[in-house]
Every structure is written in C-alpha cells, then in structure tokens.
Protein backbone atom coordinates (compact mmCIF):
# COMPACT_ATOMS: atom_id res chain seq x y z
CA UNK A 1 -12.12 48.16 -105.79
CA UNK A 2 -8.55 49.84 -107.85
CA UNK A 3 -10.09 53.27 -106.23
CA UNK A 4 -10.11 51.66 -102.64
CA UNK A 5 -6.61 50.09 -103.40
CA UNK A 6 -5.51 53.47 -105.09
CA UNK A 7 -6.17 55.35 -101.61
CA UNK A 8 -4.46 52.83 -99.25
CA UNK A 9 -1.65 52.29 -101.68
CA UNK A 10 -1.45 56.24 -101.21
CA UNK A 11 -0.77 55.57 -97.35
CA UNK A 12 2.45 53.47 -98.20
CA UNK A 13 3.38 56.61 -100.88
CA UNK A 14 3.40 59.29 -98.75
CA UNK A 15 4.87 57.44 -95.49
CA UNK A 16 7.47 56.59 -97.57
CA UNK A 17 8.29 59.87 -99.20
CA UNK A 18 8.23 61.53 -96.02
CA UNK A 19 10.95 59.09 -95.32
CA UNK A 20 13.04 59.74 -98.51
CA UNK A 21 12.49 63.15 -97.47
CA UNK A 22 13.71 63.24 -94.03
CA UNK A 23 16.59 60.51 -94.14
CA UNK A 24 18.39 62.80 -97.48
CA UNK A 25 17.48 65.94 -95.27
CA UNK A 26 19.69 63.90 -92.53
CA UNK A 27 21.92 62.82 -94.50
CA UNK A 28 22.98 65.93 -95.94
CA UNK A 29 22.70 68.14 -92.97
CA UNK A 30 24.98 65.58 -90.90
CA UNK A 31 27.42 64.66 -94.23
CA UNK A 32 27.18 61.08 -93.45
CA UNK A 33 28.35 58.33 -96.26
CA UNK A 34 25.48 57.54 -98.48
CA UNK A 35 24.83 53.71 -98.10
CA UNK A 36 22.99 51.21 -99.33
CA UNK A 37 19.68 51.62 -96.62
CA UNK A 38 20.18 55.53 -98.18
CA UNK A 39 19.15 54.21 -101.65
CA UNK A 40 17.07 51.49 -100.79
CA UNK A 41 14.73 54.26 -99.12
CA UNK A 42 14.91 56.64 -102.22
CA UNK A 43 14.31 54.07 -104.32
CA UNK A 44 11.49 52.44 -102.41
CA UNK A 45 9.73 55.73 -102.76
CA UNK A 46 10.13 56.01 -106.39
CA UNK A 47 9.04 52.54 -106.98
CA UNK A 48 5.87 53.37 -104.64
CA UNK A 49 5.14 56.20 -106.46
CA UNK A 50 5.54 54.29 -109.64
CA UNK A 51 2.91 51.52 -108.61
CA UNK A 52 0.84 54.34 -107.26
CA UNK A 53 0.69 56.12 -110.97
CA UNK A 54 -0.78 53.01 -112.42
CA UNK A 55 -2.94 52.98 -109.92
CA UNK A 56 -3.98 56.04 -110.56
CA UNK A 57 -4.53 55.57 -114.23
CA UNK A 58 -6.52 52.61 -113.68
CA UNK A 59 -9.06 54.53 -111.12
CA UNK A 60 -9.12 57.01 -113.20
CA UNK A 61 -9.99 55.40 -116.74
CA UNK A 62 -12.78 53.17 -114.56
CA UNK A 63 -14.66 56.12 -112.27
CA UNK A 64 -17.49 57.71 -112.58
CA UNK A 65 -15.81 60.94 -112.86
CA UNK A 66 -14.64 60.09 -116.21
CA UNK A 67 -18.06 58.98 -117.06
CA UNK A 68 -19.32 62.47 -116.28
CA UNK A 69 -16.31 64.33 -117.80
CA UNK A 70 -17.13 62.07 -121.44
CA UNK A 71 -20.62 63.24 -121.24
CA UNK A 72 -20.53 66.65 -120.29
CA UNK A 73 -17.83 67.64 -122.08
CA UNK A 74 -13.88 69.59 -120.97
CA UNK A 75 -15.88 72.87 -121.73
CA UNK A 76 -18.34 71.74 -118.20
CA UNK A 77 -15.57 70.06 -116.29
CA UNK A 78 -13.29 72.88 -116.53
CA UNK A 79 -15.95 75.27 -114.83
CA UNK A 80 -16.86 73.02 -111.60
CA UNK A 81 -14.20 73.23 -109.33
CA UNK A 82 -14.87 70.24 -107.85
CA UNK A 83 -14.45 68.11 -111.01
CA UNK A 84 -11.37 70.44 -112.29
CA UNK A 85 -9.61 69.31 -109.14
CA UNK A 86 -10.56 65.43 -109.41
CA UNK A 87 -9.90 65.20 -113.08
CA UNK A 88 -7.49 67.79 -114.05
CA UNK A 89 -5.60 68.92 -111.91
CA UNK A 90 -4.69 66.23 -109.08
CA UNK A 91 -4.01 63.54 -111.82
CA UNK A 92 -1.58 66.14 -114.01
CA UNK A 93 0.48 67.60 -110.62
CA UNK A 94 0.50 63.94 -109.57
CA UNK A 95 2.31 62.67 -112.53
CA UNK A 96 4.74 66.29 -112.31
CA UNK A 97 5.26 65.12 -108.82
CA UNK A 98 6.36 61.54 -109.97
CA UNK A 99 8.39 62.92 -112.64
CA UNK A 100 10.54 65.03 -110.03
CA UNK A 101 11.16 61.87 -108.17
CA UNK A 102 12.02 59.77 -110.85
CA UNK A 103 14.61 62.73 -111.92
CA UNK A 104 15.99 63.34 -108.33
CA UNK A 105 16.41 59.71 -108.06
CA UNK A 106 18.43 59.36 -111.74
CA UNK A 107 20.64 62.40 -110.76
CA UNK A 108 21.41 61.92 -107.60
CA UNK A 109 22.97 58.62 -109.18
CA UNK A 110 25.33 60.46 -111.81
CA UNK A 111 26.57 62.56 -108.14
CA UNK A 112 30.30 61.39 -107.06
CA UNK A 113 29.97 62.45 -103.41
CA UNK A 114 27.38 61.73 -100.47
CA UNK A 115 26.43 65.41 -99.91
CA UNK A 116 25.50 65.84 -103.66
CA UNK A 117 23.38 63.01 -103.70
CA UNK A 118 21.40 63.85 -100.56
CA UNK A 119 20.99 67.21 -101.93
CA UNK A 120 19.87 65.96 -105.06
CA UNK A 121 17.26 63.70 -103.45
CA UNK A 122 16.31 66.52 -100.80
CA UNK A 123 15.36 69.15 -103.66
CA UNK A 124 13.42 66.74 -106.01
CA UNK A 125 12.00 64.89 -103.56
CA UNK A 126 10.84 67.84 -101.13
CA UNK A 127 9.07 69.28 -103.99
CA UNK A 128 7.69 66.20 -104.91
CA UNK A 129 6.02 65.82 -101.50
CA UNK A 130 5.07 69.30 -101.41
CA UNK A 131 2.81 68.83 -104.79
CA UNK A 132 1.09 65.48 -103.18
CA UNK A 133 0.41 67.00 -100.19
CA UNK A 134 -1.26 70.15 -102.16
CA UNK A 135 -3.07 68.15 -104.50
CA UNK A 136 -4.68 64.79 -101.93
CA UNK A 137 -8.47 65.09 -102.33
CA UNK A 138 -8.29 65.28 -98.36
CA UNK A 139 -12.21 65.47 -98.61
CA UNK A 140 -12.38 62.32 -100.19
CA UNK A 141 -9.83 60.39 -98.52
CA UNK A 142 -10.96 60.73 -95.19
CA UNK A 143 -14.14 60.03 -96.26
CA UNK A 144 -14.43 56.63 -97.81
C-alpha cells in the first residue's frame, strides 16, 4: 500500500518540480516581479518533495528489498546492480536531490531582488530535477 502511494505521490513530485522549474526559468529569463503564485509554486514543490521523502522512508523500511538486503548482507547488495540501484543509490541521490531544493528554496529567500531569486530557484531546482529524473526506477514504475 505506502509503495503504491509512494509512486503516485511521485506523479504530483515531479509535475510539480517541472513547474518550479519552468515558471523560475520564466521568471528570470523575462525579469518579471517575483510574487506570491512565484513562491507558492517553489514552495509547493519543496513541500511535495518533503511528503514524498517520508514516503520514501516508509516504503523503504517495509519492502522486501530491505528484507533481502538484511539477509544477504551490503557485501551481496552492493554487487547486483539491480538491488544497488533500488537500495543504494535511488534512495541516497533522492534525499541529495531534496536537499538541493530545500537549499534553493531557503536562499532564494535571503535574495533582495526578483532575478536573484529565480536564479536561485532555477540552479537548485534544475539540478534537483535532473537527479530524479536519473535516478526513477522507470522499470518499475511503469510497471506496477
């Protein structure tokens, strides 16, 4: 159930960084004021990819992958690629790719003008959705 909730919740997540991406990309290519729609986007991508982190932790702690990894030992898991991916590396660039967010959204705050803090967001956030796109089990998602 928290996995199936975990990969539709990961719909909303990357819709709405894509948005956060685009409208600071906008926003600082056409120097337009930042408003209050401006932050409400940013920071309804942050708090997305909050919810999406615990989440994450939750699926993770309860699958079977973790079941596998506790039995076989790091030593195993580490040398299937499969299970490196699932349990090492998408849950540890997931949380780097939170972390960029939640730091592009803090300093684009301490920013006095619009263009800083749509560059701000554009650079953290850009990266951000860069790291999720590389790291979505595509094989799995479109599969259950």
């Amino acid at each position: 159930m928290i996995k199936m909730i975990h990969s539709y919740w990961a719909y909303i997540v990357l819709i709405v960084l894509i948005l956060a991406v685009f409208n600071a990309i906008k926003g600082f290519t056409s120097k337009k004021e930042f408003g209050t729609n401006d932050l409400r986007i940013s920071l309804f991508a942050l708090i997305a990819s909050h919810i999406q982190l615990i989440l994450g932790f939750i699926a993770y702690y309860m699958s079977s992958f973790y079941e596998t990894m506790r039995g076989v030992g790091m030593g195993d898991v580490m040398k299937n690629s499969e299970l490196r991916k699932l349990l090492v590396e998408h849950p540890v660039m997931m949380i780097i790719a939170i972390i960029l967010i939640t730091v592009g959204f803090s300093k684009h705050k301490k920013k006095a003008t619009a263009i800083a803090k749509f560059k701000t967001i554009s650079i953290f956030y850009t990266i951000a959705l860069l790291i999720v796109l590389a790291m979505i089990p595509w094989n799995l998602w479109f599969t259950n």
